[in-house]
PDB file of N, CA and C in Angstrom:
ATOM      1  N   UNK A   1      32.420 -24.916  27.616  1.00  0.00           N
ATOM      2  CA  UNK A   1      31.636 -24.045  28.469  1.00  0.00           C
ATOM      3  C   UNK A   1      31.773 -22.588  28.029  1.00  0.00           C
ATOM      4  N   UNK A   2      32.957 -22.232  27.987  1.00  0.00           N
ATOM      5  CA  UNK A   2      33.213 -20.627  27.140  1.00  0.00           C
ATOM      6  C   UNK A   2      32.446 -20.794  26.182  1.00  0.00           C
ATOM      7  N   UNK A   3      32.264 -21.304  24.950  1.00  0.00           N
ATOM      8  CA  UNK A   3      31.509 -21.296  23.716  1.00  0.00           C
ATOM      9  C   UNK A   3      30.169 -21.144  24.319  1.00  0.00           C
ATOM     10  N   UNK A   4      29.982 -21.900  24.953  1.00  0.00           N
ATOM     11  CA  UNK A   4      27.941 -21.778  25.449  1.00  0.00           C
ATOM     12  C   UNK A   4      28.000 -20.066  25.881  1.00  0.00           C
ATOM     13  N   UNK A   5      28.612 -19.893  27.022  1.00  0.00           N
ATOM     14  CA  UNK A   5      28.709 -18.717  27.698  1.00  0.00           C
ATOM     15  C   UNK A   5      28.888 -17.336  26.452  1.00  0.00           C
ATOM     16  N   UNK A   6      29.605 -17.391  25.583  1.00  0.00           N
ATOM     17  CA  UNK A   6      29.498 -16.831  24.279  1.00  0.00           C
ATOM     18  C   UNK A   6      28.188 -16.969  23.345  1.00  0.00           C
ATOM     19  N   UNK A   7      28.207 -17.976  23.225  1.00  0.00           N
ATOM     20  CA  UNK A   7      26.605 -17.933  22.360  1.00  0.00           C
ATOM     21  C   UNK A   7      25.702 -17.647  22.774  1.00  0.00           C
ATOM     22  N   UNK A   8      25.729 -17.330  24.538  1.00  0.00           N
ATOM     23  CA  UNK A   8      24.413 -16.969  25.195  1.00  0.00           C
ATOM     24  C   UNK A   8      24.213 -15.274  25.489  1.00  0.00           C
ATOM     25  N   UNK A   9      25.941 -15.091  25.414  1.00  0.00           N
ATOM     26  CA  UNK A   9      26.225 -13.423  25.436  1.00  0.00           C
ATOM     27  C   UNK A   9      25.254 -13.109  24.234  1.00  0.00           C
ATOM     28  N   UNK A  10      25.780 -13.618  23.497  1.00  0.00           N
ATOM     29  CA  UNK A  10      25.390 -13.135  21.764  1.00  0.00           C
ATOM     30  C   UNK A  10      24.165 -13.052  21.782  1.00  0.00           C
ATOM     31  N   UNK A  11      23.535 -13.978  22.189  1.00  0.00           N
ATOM     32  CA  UNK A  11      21.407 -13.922  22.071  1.00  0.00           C
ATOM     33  C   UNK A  11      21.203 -12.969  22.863  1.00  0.00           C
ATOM     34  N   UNK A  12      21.639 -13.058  24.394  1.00  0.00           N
ATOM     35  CA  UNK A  12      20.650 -11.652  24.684  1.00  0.00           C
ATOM     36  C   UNK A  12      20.857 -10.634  24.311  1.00  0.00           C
ATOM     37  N   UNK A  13      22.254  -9.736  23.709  1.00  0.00           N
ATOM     38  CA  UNK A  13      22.537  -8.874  23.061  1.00  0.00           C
ATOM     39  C   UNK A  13      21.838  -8.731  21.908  1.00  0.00           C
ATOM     40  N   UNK A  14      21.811  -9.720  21.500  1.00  0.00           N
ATOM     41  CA  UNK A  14      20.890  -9.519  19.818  1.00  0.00           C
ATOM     42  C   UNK A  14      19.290  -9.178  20.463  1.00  0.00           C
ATOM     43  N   UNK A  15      18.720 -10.008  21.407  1.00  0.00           N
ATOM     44  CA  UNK A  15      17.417  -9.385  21.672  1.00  0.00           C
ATOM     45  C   UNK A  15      17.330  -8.433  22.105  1.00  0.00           C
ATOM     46  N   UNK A  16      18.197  -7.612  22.866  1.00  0.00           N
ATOM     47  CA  UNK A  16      18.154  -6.425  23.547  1.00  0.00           C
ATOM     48  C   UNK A  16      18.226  -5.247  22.313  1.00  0.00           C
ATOM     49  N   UNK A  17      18.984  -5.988  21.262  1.00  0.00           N
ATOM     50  CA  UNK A  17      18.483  -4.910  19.432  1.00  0.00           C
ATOM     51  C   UNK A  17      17.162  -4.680  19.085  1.00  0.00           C
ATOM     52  N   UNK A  18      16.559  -6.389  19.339  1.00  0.00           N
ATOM     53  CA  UNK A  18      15.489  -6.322  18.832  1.00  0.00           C
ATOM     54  C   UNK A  18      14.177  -5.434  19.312  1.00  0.00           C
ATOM     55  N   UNK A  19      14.445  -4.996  20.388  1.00  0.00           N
ATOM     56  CA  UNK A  19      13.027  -4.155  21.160  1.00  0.00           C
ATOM     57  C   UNK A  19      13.309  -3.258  20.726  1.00  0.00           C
ATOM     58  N   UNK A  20      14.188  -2.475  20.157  1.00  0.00           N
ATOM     59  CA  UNK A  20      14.320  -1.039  19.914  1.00  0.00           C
ATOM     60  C   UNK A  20      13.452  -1.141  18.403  1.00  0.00           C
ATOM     61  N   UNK A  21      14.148  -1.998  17.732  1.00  0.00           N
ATOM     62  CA  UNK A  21      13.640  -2.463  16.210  1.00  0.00           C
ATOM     63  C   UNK A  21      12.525  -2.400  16.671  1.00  0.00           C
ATOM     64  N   UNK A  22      11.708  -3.169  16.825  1.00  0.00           N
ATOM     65  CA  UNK A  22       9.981  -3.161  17.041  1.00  0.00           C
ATOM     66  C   UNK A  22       9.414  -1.747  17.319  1.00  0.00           C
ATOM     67  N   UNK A  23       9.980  -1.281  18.582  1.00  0.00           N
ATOM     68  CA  UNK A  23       9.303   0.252  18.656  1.00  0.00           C
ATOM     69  C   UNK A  23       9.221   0.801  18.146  1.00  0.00           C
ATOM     70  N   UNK A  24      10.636   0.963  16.900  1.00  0.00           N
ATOM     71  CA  UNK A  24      10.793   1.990  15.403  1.00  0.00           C
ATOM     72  C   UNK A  24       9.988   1.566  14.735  1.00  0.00           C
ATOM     73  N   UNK A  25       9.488   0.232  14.871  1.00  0.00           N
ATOM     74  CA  UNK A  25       8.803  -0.087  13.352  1.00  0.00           C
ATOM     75  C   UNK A  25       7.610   0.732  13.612  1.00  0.00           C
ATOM     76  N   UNK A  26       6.855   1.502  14.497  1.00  0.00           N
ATOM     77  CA  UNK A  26       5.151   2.134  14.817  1.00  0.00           C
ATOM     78  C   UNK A  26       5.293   3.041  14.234  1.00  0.00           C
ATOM     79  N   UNK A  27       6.391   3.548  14.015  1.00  0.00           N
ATOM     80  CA  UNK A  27       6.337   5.043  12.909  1.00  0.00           C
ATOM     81  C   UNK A  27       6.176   4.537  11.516  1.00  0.00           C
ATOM     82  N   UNK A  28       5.931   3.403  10.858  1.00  0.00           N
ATOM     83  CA  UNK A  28       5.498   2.832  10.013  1.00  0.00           C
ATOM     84  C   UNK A  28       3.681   3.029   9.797  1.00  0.00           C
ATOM     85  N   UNK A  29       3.042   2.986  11.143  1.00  0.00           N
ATOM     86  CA  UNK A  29       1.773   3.698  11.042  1.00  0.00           C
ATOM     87  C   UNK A  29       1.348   5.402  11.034  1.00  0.00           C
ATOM     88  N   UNK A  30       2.119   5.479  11.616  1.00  0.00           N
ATOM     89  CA  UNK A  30       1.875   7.231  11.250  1.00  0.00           C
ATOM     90  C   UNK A  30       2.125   7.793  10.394  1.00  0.00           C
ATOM     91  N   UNK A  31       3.472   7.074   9.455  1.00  0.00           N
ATOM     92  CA  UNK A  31       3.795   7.272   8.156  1.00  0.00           C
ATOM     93  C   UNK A  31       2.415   6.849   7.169  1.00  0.00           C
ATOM     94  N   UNK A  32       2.088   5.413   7.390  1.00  0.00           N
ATOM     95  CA  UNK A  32       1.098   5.249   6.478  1.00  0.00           C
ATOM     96  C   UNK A  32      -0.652   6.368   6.662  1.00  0.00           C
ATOM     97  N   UNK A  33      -0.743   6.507   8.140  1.00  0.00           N
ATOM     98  CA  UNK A  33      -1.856   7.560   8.447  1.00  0.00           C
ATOM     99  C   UNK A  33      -1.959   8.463   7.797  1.00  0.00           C
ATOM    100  N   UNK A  34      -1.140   9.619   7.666  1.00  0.00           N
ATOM    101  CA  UNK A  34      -0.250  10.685   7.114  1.00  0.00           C
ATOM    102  C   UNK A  34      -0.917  10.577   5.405  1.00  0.00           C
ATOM    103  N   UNK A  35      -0.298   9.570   4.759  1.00  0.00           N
ATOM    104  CA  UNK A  35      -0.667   9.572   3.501  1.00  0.00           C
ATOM    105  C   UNK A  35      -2.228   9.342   3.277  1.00  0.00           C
ATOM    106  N   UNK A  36      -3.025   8.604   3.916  1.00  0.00           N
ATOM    107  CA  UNK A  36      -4.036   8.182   4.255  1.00  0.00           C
ATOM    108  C   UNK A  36      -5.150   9.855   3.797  1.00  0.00           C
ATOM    109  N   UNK A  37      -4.514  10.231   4.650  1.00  0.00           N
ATOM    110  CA  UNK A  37      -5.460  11.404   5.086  1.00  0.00           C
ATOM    111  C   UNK A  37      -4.827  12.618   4.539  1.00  0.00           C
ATOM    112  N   UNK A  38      -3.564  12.451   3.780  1.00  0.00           N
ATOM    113  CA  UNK A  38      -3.451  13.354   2.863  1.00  0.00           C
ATOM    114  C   UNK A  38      -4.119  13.589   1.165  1.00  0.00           C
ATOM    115  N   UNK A  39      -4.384  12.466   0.630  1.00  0.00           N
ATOM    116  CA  UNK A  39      -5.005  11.884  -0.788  1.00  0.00           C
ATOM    117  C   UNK A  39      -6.025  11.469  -0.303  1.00  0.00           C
ATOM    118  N   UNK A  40      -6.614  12.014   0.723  1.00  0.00           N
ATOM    119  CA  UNK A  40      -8.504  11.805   0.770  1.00  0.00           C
ATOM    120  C   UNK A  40      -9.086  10.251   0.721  1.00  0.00           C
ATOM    121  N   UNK A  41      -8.222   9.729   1.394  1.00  0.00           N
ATOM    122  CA  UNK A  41      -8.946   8.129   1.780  1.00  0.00           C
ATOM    123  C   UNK A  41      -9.807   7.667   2.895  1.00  0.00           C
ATOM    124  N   UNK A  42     -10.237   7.123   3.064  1.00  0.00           N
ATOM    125  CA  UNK A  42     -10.812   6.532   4.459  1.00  0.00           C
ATOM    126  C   UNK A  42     -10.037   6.479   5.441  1.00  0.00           C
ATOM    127  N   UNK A  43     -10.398   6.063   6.638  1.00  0.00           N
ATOM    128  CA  UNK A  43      -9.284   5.816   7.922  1.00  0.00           C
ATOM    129  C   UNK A  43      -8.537   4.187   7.336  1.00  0.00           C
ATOM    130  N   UNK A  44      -8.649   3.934   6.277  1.00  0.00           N
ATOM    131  CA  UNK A  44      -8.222   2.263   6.527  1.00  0.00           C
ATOM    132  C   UNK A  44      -8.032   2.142   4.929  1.00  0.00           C
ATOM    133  N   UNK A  45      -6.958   2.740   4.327  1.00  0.00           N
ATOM    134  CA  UNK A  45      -6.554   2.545   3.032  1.00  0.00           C
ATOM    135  C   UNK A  45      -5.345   1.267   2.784  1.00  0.00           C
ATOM    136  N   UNK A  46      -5.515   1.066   1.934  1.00  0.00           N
ATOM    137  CA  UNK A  46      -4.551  -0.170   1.215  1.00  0.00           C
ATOM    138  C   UNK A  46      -3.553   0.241   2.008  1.00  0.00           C
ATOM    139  N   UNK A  47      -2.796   1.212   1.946  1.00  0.00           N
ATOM    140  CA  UNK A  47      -1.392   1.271   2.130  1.00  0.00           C
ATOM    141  C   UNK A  47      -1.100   1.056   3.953  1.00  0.00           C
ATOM    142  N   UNK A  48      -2.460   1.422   4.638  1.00  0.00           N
ATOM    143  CA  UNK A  48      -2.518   1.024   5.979  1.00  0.00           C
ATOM    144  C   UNK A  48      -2.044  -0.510   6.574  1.00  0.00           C
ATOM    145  N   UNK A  49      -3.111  -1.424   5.475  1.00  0.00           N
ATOM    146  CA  UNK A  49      -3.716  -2.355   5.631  1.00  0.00           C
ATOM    147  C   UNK A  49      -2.203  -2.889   5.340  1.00  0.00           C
ATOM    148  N   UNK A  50      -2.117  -2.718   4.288  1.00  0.00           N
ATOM    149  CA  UNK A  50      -0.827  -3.792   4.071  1.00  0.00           C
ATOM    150  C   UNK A  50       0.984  -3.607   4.705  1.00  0.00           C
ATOM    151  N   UNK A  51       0.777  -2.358   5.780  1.00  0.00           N
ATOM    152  CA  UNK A  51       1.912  -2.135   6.496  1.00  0.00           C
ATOM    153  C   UNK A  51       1.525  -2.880   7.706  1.00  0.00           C
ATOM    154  N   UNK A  52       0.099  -3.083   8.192  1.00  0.00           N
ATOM    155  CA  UNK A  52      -0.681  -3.916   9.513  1.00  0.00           C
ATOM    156  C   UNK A  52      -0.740  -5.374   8.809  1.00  0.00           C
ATOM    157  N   UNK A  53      -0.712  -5.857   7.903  1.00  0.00           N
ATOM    158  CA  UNK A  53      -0.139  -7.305   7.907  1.00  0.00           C
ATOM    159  C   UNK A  53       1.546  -7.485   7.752  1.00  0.00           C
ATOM    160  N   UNK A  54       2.259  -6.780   6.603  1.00  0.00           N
ATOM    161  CA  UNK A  54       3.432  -7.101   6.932  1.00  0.00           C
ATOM    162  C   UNK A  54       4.066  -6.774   8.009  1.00  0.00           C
ATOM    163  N   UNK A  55       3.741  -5.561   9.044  1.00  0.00           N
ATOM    164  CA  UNK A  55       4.223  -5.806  10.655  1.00  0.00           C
ATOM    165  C   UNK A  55       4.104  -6.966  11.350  1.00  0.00           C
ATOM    166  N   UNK A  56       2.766  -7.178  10.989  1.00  0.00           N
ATOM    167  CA  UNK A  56       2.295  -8.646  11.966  1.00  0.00           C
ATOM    168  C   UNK A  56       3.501  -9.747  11.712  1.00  0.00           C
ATOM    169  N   UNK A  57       3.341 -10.594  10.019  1.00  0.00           N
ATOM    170  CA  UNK A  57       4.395 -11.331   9.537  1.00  0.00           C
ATOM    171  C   UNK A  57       5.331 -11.091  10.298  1.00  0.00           C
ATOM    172  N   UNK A  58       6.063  -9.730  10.059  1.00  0.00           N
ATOM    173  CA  UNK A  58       7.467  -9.793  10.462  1.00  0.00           C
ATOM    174  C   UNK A  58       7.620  -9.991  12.005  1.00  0.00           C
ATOM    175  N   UNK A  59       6.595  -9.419  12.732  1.00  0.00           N
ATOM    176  CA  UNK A  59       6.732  -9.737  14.018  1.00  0.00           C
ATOM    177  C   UNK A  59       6.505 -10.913  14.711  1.00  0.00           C
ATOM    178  N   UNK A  60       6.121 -12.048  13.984  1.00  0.00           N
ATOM    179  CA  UNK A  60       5.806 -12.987  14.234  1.00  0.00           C
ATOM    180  C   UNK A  60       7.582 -14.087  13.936  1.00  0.00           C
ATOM    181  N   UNK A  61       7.670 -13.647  12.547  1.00  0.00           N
ATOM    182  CA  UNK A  61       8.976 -14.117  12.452  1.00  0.00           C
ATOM    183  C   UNK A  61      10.038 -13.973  13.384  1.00  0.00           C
ATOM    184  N   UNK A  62      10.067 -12.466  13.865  1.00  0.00           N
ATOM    185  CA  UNK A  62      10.873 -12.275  14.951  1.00  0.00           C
ATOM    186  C   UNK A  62      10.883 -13.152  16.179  1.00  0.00           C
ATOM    187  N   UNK A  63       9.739 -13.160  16.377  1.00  0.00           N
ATOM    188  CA  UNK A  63       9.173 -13.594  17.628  1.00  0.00           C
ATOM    189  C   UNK A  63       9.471 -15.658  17.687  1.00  0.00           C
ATOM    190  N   UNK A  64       9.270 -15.939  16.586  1.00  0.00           N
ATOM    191  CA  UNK A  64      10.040 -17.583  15.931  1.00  0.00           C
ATOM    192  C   UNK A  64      11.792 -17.514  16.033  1.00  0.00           C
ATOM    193  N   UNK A  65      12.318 -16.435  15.451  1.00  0.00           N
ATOM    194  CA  UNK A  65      13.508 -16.897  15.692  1.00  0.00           C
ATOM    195  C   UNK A  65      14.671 -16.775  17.216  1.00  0.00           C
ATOM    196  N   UNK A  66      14.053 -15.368  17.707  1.00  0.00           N
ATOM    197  CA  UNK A  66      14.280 -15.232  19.155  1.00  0.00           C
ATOM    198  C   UNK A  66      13.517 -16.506  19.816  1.00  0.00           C
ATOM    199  N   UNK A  67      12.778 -16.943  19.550  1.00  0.00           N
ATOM    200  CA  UNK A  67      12.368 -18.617  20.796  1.00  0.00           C
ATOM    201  C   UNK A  67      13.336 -19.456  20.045  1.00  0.00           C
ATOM    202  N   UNK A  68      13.962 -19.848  18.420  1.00  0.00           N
ATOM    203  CA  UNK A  68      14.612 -20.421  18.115  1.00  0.00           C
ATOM    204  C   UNK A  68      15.864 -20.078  18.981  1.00  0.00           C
ATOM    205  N   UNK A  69      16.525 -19.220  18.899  1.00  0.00           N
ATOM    206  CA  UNK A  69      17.793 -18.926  19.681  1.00  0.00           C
ATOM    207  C   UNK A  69      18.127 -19.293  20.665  1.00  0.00           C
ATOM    208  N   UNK A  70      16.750 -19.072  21.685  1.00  0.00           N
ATOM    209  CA  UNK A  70      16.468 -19.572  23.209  1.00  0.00           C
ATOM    210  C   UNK A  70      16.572 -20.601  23.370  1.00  0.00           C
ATOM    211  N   UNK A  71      15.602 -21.553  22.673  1.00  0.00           N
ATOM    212  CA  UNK A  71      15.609 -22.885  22.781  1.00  0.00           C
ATOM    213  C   UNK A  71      17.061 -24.098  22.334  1.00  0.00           C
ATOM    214  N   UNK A  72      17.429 -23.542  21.303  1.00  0.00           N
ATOM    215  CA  UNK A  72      18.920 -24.068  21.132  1.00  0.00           C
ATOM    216  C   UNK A  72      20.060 -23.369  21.627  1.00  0.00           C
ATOM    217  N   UNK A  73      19.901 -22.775  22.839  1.00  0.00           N
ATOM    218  CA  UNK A  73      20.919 -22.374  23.962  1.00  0.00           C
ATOM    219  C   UNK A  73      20.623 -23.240  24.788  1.00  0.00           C
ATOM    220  N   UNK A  74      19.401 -23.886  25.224  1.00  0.00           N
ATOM    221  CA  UNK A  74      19.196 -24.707  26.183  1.00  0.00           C
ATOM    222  C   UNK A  74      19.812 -26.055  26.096  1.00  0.00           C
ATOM    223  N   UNK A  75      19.157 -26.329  24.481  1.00  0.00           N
ATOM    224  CA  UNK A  75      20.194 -27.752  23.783  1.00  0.00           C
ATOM    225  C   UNK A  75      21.641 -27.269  24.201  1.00  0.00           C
ATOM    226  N   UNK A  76      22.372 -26.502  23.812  1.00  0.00           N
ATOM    227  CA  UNK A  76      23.519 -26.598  23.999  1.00  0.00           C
ATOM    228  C   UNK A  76      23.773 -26.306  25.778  1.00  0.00           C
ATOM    229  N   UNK A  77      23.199 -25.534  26.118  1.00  0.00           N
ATOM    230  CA  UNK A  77      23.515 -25.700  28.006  1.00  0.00           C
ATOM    231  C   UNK A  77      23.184 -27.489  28.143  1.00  0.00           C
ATOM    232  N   UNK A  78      22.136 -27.967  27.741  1.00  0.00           N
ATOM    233  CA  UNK A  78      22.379 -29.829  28.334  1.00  0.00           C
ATOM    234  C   UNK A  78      22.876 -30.857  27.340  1.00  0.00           C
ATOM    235  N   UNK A  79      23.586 -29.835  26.418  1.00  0.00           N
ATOM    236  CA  UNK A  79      24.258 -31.166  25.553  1.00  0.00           C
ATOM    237  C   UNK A  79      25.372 -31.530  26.353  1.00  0.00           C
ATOM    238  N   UNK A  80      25.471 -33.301  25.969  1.00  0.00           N
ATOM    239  CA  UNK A  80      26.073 -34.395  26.349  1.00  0.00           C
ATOM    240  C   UNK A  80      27.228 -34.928  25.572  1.00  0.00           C
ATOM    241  N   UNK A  81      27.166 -34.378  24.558  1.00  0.00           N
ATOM    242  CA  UNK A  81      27.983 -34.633  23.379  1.00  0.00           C
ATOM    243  C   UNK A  81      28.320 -33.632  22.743  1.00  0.00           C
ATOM    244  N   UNK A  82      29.514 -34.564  22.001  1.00  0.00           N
ATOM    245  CA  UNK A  82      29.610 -32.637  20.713  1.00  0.00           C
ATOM    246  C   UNK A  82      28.923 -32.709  20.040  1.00  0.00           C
ATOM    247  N   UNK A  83      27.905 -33.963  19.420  1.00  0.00           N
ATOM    248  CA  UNK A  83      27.073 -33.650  18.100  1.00  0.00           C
ATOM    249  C   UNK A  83      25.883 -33.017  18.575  1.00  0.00           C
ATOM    250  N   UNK A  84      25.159 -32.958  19.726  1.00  0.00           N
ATOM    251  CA  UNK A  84      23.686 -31.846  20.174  1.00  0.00           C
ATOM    252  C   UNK A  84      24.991 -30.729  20.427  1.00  0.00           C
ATOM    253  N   UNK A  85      26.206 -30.393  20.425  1.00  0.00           N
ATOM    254  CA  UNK A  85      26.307 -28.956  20.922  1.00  0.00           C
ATOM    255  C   UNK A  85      26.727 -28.576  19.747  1.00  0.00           C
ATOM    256  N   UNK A  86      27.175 -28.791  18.448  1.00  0.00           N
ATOM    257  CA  UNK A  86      27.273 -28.674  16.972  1.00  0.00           C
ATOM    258  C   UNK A  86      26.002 -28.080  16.092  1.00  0.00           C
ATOM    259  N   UNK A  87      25.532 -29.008  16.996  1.00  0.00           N
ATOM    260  CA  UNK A  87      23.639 -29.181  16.671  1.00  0.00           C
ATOM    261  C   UNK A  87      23.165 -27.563  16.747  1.00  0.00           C
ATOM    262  N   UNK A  88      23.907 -27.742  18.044  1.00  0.00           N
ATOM    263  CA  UNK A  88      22.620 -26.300  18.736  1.00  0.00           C
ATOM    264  C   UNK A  88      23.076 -25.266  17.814  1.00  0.00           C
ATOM    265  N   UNK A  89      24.870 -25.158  17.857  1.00  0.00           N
ATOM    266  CA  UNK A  89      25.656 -23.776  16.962  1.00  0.00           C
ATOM    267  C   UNK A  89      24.820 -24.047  15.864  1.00  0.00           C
ATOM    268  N   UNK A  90      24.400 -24.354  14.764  1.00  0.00           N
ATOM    269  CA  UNK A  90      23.944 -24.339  13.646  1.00  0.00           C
ATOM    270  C   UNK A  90      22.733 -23.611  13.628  1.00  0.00           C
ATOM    271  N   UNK A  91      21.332 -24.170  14.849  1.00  0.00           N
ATOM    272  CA  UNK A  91      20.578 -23.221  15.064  1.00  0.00           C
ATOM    273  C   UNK A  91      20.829 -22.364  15.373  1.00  0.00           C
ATOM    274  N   UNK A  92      21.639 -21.586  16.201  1.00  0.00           N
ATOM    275  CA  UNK A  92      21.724 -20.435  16.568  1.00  0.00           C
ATOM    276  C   UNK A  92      21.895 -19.412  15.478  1.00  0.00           C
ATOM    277  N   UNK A  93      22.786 -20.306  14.628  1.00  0.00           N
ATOM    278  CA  UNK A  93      23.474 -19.571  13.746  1.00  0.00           C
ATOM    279  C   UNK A  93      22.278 -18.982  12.746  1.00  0.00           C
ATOM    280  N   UNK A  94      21.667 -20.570  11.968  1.00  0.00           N
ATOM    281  CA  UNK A  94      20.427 -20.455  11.583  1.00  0.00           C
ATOM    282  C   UNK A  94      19.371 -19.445  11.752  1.00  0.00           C
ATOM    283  N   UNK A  95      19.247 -19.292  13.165  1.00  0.00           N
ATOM    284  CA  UNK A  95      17.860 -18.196  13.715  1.00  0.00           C
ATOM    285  C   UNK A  95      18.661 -16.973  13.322  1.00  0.00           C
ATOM    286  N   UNK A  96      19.910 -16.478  14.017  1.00  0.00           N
ATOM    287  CA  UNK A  96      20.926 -15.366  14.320  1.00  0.00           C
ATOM    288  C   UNK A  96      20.384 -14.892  12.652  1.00  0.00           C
ATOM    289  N   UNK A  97      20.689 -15.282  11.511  1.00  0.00           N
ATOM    290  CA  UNK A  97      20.693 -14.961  10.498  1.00  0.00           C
ATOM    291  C   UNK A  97      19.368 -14.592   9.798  1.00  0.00           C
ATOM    292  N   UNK A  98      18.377 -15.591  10.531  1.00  0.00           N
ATOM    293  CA  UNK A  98      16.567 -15.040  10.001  1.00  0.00           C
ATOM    294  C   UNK A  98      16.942 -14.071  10.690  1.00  0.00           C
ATOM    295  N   UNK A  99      17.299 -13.465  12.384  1.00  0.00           N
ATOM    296  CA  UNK A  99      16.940 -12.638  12.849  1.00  0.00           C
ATOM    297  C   UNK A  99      17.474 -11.559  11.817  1.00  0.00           C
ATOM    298  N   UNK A 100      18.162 -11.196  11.461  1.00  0.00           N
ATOM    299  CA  UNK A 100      19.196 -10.190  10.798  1.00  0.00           C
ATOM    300  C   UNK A 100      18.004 -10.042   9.711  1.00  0.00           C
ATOM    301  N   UNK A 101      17.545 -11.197   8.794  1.00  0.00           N
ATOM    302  CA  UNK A 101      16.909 -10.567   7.818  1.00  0.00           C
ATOM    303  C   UNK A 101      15.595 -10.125   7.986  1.00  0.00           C
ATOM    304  N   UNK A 102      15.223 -10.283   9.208  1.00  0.00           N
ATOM    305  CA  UNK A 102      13.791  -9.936   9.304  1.00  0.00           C
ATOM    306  C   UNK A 102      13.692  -8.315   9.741  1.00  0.00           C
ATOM    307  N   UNK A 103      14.871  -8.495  10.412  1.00  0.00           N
ATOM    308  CA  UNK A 103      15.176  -6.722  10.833  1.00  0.00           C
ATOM    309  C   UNK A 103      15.829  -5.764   9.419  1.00  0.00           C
ATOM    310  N   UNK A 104      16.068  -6.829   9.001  1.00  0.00           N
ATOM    311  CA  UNK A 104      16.554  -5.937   7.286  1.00  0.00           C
ATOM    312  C   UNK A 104      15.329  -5.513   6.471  1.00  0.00           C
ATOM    313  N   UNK A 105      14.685  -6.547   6.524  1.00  0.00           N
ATOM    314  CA  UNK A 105      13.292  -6.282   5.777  1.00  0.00           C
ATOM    315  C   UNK A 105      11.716  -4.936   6.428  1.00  0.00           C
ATOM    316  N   UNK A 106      11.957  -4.879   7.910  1.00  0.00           N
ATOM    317  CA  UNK A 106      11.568  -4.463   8.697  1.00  0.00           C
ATOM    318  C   UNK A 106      12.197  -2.961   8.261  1.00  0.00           C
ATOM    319  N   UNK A 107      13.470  -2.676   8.409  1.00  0.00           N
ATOM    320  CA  UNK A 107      13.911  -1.506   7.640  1.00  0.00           C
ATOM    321  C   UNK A 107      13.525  -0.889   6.318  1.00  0.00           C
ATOM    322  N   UNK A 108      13.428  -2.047   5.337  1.00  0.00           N
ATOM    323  CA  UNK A 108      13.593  -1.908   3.846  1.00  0.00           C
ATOM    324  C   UNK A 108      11.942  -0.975   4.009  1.00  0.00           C
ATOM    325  N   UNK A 109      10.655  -2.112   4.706  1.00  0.00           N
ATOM    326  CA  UNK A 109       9.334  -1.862   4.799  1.00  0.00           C
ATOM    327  C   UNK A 109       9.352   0.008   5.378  1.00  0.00           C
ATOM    328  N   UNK A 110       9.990   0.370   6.521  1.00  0.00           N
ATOM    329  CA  UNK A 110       9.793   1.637   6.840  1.00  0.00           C
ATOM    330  C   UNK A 110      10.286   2.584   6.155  1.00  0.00           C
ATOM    331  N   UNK A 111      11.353   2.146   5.496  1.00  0.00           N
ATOM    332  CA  UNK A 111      12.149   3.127   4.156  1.00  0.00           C
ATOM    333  C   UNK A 111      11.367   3.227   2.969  1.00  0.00           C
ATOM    334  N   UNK A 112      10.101   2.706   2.565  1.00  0.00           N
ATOM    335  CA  UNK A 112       9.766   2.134   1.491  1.00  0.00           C
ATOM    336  C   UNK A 112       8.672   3.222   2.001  1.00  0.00           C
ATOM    337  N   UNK A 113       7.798   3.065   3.045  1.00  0.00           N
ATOM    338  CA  UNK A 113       6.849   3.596   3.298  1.00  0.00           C
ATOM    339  C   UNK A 113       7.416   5.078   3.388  1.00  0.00           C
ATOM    340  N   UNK A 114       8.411   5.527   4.227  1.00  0.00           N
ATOM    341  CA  UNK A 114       8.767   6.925   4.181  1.00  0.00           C
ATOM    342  C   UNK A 114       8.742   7.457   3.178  1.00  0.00           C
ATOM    343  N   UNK A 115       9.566   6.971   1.762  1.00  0.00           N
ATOM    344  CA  UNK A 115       9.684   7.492   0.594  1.00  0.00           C
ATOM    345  C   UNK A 115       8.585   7.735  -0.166  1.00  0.00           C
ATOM    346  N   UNK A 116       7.355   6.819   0.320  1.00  0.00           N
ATOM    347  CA  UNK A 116       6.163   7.234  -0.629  1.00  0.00           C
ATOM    348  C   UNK A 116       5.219   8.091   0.224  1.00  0.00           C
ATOM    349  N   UNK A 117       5.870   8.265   1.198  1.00  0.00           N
ATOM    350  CA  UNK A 117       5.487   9.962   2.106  1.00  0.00           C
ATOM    351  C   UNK A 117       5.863  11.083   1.470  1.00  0.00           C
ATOM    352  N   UNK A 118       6.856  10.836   1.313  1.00  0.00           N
ATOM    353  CA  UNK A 118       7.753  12.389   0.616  1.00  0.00           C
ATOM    354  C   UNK A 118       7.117  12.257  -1.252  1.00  0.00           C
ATOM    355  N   UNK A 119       6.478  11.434  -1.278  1.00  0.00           N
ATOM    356  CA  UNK A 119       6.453  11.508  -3.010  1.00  0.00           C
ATOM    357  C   UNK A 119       4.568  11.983  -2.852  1.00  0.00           C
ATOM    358  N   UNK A 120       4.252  11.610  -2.284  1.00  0.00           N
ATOM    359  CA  UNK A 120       2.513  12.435  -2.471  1.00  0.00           C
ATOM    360  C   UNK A 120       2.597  13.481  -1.762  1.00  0.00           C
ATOM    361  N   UNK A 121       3.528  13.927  -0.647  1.00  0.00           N
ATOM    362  CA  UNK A 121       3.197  15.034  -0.048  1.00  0.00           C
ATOM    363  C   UNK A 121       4.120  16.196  -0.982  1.00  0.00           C
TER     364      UNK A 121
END
């Protein structure tokens, strides 16, 4: 029961990271705007376009592994056995770790975009 009660600490803490992450990621559009309309492009240049699909991706991923987390807390709140509550630690662990890289990549994407702010301006 401690272990569940621990692994369940752990998820909502990790989601309560994740909303901040998402909000930071919108300065990813103003960053890309910025360049947009500094080098004389349209309202809707490549570099727009392709920060508005890889947000999407990543937010979608996010959004898969936080229901992964959820859902194998539940396995483990009605596991019956140790092999579904073994089960569940593995997903958790599993998602816990997409989550980490999707928020890594989510970083890498806004660092990537900043830097090619500072290089045309």
């Amino acid at each position: 029961m401690r272990k569940i009660v621990g692994i369940t600490t752990f998820s909502m803490m990790l989601v309560l990271l994740v909303v901040p992450a998402i909000a930071y990621a919108q300065t990813a559009y103003t960053i890309a705007d910025d360049v947009g309309s500094s080098v004389g492009l349209g309202t809707s240049d490549l570099k727009t376009t392709t920060l508005n699909i890889i947000s999407w991706v990543l937010g979608i991923l996010a959004l898969v592994s936080v229901a992964m987390i959820i859902f194998s807390g539940f396995v483990a709140a009605t596991a019956n056995g140790e092999e579904r509550g073994e089960k569940a630690k593995k997903v958790v662990l599993g998602a816990v770790i997409g989550l980490v890289i999707v928020l890594i990549s989510w970083a890498i994407v806004i660092f990537v975009a900043g830097s090619t702010k500072n290089v045309t301006s």
